[in-house]
C-alpha atoms as a PDB file:
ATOM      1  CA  UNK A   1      -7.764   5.424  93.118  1.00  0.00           C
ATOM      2  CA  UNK A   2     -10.665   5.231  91.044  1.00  0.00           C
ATOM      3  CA  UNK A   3     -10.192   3.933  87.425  1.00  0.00           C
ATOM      4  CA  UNK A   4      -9.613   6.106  84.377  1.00  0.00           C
ATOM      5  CA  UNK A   5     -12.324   7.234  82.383  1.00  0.00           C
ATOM      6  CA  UNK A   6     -11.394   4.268  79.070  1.00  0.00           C
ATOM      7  CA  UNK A   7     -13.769   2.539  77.664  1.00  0.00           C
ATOM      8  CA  UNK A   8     -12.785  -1.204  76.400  1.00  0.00           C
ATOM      9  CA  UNK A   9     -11.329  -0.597  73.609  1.00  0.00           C
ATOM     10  CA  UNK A  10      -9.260   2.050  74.437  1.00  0.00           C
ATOM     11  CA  UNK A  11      -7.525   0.045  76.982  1.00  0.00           C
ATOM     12  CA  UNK A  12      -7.199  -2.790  74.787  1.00  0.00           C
ATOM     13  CA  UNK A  13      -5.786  -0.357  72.262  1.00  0.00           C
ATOM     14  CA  UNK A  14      -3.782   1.715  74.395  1.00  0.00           C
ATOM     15  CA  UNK A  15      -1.725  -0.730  76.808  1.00  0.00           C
ATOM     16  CA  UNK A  16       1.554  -0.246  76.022  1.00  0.00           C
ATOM     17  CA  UNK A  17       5.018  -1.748  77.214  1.00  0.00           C
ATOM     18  CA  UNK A  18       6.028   1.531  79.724  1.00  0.00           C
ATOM     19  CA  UNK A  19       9.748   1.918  80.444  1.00  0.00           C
ATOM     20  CA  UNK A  20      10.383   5.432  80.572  1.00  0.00           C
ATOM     21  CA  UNK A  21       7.054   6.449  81.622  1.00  0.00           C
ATOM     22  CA  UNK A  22       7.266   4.664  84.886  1.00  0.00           C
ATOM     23  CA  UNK A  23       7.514   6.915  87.844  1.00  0.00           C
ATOM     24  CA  UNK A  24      10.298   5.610  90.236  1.00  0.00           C
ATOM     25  CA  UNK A  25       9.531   7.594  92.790  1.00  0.00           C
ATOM     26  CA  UNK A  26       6.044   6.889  93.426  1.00  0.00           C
ATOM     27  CA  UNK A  27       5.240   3.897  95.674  1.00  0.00           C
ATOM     28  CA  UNK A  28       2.240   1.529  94.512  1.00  0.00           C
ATOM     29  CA  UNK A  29      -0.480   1.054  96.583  1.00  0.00           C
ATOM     30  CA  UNK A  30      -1.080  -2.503  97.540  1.00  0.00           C
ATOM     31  CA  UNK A  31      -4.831  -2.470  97.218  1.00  0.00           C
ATOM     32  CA  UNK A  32      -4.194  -1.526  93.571  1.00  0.00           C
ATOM     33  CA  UNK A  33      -2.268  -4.932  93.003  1.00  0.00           C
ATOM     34  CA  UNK A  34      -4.641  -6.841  94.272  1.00  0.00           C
ATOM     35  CA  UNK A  35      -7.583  -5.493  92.667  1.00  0.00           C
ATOM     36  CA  UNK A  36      -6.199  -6.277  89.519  1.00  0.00           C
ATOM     37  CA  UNK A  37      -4.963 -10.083  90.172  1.00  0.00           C
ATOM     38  CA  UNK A  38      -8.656 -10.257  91.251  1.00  0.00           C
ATOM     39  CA  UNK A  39      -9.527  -9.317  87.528  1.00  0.00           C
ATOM     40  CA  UNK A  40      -6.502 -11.745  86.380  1.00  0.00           C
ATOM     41  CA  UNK A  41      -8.031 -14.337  88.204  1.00  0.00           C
ATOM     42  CA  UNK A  42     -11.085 -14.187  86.129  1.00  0.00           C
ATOM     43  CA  UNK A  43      -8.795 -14.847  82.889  1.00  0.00           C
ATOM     44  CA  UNK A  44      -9.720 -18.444  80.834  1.00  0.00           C
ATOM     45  CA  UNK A  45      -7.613 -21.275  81.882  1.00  0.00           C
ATOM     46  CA  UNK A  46      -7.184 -24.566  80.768  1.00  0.00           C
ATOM     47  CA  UNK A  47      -9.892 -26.995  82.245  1.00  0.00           C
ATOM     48  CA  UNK A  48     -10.112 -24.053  84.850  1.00  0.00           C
ATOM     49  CA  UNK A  49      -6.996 -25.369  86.336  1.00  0.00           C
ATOM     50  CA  UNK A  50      -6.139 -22.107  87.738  1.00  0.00           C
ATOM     51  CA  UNK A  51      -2.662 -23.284  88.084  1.00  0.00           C
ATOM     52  CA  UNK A  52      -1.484 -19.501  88.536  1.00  0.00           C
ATOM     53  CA  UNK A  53       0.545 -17.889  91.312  1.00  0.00           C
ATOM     54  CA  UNK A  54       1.879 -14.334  91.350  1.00  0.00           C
ATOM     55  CA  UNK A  55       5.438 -13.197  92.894  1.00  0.00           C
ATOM     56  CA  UNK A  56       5.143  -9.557  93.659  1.00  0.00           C
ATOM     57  CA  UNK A  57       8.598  -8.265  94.574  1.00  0.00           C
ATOM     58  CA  UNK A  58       9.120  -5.298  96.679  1.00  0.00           C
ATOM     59  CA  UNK A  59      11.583  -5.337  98.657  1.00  0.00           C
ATOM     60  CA  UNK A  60      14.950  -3.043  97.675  1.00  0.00           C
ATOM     61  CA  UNK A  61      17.359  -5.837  97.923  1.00  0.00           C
ATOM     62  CA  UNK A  62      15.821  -8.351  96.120  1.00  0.00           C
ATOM     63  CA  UNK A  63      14.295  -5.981  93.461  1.00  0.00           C
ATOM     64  CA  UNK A  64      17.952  -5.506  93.364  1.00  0.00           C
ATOM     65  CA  UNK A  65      18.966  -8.651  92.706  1.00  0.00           C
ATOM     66  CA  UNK A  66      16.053  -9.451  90.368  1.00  0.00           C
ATOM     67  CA  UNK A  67      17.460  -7.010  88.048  1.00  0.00           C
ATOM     68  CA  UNK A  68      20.545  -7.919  87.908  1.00  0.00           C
ATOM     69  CA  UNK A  69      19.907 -11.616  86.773  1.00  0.00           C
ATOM     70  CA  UNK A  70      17.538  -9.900  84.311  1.00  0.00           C
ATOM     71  CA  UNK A  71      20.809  -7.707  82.733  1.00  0.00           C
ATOM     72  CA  UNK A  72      22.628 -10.294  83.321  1.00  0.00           C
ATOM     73  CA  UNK A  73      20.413 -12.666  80.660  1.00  0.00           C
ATOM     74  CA  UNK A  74      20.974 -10.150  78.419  1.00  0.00           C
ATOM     75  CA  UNK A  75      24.243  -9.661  78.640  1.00  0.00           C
ATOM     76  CA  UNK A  76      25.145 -13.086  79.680  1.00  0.00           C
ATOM     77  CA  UNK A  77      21.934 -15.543  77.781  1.00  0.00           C
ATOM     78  CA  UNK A  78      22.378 -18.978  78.580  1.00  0.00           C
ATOM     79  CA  UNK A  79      19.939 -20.367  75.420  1.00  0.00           C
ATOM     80  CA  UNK A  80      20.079 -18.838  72.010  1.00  0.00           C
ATOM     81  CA  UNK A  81      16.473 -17.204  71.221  1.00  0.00           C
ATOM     82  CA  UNK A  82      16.479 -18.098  67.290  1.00  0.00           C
ATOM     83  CA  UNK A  83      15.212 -14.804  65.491  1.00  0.00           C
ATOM     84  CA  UNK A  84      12.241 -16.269  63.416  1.00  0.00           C
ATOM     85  CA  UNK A  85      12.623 -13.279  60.776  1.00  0.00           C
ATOM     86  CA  UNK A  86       9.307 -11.998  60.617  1.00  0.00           C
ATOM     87  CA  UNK A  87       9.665  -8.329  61.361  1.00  0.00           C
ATOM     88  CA  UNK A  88       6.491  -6.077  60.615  1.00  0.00           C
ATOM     89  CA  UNK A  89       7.983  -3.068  62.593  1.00  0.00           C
ATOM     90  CA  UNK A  90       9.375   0.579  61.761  1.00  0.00           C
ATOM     91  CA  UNK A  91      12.872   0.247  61.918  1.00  0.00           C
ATOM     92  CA  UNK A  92      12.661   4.442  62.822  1.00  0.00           C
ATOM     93  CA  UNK A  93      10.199   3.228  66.201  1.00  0.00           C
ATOM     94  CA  UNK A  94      12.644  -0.065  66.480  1.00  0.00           C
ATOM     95  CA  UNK A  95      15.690   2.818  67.564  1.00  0.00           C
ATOM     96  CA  UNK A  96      13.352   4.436  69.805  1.00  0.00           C
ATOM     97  CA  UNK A  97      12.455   0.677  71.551  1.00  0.00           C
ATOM     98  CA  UNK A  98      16.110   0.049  72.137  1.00  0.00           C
ATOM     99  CA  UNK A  99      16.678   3.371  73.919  1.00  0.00           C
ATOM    100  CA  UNK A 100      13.368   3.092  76.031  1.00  0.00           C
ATOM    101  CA  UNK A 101      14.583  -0.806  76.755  1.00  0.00           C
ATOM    102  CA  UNK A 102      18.525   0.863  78.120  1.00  0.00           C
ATOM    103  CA  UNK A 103      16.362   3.013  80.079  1.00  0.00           C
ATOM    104  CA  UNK A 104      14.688   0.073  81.943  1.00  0.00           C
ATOM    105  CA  UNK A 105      17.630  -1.783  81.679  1.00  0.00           C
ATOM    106  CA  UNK A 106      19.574   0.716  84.164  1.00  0.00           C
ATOM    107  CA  UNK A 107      16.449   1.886  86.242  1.00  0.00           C
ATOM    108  CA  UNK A 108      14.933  -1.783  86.562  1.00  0.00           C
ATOM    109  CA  UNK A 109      15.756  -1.755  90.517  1.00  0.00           C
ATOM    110  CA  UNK A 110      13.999   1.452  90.731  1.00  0.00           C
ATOM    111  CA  UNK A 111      10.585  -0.082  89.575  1.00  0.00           C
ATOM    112  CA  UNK A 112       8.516  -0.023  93.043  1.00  0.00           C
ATOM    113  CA  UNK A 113       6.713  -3.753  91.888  1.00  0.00           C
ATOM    114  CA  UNK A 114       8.437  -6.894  89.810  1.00  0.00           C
ATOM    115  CA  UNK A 115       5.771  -8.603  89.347  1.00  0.00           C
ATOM    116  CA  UNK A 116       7.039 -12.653  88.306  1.00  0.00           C
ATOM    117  CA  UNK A 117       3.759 -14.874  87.145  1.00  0.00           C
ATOM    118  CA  UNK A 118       4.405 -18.545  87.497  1.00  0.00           C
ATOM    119  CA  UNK A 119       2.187 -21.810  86.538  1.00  0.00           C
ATOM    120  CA  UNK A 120       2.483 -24.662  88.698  1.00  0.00           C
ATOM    121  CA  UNK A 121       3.431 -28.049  86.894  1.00  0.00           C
ATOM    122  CA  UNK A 122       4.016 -31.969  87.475  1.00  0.00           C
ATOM    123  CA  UNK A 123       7.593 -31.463  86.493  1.00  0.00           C
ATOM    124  CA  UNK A 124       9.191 -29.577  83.591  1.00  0.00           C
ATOM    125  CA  UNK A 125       9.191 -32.329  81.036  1.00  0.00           C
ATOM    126  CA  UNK A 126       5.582 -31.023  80.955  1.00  0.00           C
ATOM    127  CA  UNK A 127       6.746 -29.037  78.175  1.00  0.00           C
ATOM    128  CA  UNK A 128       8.823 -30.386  76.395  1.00  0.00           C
ATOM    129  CA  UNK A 129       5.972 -31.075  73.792  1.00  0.00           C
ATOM    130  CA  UNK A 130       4.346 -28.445  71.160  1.00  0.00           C
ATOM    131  CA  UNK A 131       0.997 -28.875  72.660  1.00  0.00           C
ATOM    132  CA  UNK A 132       2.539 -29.457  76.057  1.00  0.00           C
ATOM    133  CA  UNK A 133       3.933 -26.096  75.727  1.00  0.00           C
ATOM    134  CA  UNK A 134       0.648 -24.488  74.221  1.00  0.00           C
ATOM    135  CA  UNK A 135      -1.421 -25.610  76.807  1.00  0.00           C
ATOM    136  CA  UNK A 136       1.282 -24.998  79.645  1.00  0.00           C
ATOM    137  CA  UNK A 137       1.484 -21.052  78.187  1.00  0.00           C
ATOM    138  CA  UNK A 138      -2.267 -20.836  77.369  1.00  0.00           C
ATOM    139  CA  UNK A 139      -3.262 -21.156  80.702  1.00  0.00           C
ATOM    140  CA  UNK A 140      -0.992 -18.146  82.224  1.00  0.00           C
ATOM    141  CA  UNK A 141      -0.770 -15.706  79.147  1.00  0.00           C
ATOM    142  CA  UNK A 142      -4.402 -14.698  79.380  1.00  0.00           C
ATOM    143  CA  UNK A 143      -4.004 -13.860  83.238  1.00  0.00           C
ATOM    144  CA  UNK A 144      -0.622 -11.858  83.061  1.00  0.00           C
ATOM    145  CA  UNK A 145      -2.546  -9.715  79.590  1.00  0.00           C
ATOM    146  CA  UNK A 146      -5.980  -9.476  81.784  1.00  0.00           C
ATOM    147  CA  UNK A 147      -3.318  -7.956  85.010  1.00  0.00           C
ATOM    148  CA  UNK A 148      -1.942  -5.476  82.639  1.00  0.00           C
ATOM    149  CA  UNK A 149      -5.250  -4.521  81.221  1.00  0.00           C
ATOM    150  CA  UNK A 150      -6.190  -3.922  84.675  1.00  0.00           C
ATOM    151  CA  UNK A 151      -3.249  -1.883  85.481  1.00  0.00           C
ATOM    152  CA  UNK A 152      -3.888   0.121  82.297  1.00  0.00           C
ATOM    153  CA  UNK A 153      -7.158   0.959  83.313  1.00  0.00           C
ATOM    154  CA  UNK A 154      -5.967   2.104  87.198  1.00  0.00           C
ATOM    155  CA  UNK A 155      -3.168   4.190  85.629  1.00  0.00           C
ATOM    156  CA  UNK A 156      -0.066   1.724  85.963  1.00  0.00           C
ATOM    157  CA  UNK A 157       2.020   0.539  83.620  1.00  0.00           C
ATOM    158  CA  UNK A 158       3.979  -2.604  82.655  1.00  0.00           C
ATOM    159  CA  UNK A 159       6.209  -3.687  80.305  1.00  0.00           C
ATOM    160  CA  UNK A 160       6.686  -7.749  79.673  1.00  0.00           C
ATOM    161  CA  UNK A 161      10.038  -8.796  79.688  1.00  0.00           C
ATOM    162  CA  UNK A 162      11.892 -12.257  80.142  1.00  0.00           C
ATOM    163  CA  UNK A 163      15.432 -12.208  79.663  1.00  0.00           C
ATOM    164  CA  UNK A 164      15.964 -13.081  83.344  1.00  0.00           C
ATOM    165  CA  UNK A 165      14.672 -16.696  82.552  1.00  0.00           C
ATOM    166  CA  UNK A 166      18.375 -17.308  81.337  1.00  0.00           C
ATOM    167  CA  UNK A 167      18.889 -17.281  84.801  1.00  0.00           C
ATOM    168  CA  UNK A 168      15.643 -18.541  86.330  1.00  0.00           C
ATOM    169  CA  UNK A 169      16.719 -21.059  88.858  1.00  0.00           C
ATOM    170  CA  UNK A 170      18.736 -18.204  90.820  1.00  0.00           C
ATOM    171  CA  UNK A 171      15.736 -16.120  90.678  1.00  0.00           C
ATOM    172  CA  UNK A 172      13.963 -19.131  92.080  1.00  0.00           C
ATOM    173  CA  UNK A 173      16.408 -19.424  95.089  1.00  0.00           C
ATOM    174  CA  UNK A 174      16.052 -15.736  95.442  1.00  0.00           C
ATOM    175  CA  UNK A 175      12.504 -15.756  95.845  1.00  0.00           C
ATOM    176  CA  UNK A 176      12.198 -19.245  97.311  1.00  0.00           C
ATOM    177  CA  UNK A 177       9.910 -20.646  94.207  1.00  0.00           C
ATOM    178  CA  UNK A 178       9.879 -24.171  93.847  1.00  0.00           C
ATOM    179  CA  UNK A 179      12.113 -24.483  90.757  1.00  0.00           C
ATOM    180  CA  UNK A 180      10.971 -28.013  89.296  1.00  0.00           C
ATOM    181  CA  UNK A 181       7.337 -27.749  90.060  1.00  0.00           C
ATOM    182  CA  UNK A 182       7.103 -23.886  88.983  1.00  0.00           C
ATOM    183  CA  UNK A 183       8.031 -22.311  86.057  1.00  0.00           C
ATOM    184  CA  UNK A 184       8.503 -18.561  85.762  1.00  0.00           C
ATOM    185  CA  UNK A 185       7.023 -16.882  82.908  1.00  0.00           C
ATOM    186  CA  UNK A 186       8.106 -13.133  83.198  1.00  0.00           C
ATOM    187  CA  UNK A 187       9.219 -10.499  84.853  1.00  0.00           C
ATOM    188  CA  UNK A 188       6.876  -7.211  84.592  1.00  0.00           C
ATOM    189  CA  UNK A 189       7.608  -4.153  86.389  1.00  0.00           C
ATOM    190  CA  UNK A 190       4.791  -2.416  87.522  1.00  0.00           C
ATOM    191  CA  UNK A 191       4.651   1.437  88.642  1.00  0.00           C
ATOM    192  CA  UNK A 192       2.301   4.521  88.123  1.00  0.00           C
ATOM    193  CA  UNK A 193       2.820   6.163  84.789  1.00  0.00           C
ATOM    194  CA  UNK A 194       4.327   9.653  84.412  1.00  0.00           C
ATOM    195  CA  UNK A 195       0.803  11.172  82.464  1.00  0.00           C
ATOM    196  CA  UNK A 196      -1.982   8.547  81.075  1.00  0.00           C
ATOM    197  CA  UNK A 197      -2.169   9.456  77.497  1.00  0.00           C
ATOM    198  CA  UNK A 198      -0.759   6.687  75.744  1.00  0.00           C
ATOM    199  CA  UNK A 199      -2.414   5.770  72.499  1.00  0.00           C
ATOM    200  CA  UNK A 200      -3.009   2.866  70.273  1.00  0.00           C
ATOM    201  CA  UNK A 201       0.533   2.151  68.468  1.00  0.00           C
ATOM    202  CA  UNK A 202       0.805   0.669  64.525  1.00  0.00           C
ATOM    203  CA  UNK A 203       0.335  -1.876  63.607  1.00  0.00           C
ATOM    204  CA  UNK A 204      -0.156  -4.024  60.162  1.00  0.00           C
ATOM    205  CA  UNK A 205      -2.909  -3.655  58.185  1.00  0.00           C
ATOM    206  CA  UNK A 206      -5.888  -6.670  59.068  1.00  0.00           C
ATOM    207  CA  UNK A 207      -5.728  -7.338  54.774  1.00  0.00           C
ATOM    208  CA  UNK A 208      -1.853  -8.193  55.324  1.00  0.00           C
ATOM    209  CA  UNK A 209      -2.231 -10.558  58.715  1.00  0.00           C
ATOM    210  CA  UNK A 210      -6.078 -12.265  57.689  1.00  0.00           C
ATOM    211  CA  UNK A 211      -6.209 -15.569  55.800  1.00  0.00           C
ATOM    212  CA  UNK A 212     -10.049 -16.925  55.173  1.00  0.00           C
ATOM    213  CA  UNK A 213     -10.153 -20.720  54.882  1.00  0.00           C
ATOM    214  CA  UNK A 214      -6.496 -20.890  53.745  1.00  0.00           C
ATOM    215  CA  UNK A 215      -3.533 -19.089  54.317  1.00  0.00           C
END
């Protein structure tokens, strides 16, 4: 499947988190996957480390079971996520958010790809600085963000999601990932989308976000 007609900024403008526009009934081709960990792969990392590995999940039973510890860490969370109170949305589009996130909340096993990116590590208490932590993250964000740009532009969507962290060392028997020398970072399903027409969504003003030389 050749890409879509975007240019650059209309993919970086137009990739959205997809829940109800997945199509569960279409399978994903594997040479589509692959082409776009190829263009992950070319993502900045930290002292080009390239600590990165990707878990791509198809198989029914343990999509299954993925999905389940991810409902289950929301309906079960094992840390509290501390709300920070910053909140630049429309509460009118925040309604419309919560029903598209019960949609992939009950159709999550139906999601032909789970795609789980890890980063390899000495041990965990690699993070447990600030700048352990910043340079742990910064060196798999920019891969997962470059594989979803990808998928964008090959007419797939994705949706970032982590609640199944809660439970991440039963996702790591599940999938047999080495649970102290790993860390999980996500879980992003990945399907074709039902039309490609998404467009850029709002956001705050640059004025309101910018600070020049002080905040």
């Amino acid at each position: 499947m050749p890409p879509l007609d975007l240019t650059a900024d209309e993919v970086l403008t137009t990739t959205r988190a997809v829940r109800r526009r997945l199509d569960l009934d279409r399978p994903v081709e594997r040479t589509l996957i692959e082409e776009c960990l190829r263009l992950a792969a070319q993502a900045p990392t930290g002292r080009n480390r390239q600590r990165w590995d990707f878990v791509l999940v198809t198989d029914p039973a343990k999509r299954a079971a993925l999905a389940d510890l991810y409902r289950l860490g929301l309906a079960r969370p094992r840390q509290q996520v501390v709300r920070d109170g910053v909140d630049r949305g429309d509460p009118v589009r925040g309604r419309r958010i919560a029903e598209s996130a019960q949609y992939l909340f009950d159709h999550l096993h139906e999601v032909p790809v789970l795609l789980v990116p890890c980063i390899r590590v000495r041990g965990r208490h690699e993070n447990a600085s600030h700048v352990g932590q910043a340079n742990t993250w910064g060196s798999i964000l920019p891969a997962v963000w470059q594989f979803m740009l990808a998928a964008r532009s090959r007419g797939l969507g994705t949706a970032w999601t982590t609640p199944h962290l809660h439970y991440e060392r039963e996702a790591a028997e599940l999938l047999s990932i080495p649970y102290e020398t790993v860390l999980q970072t996500a879980l992003i399903p990945v399907a074709h989308t039902i039309g490609t027409d998404f467009r850029a969504g709002p956001r705050t003003e640059v004025d309101e976000i910018a600070h020049w030389d002080t905040w």
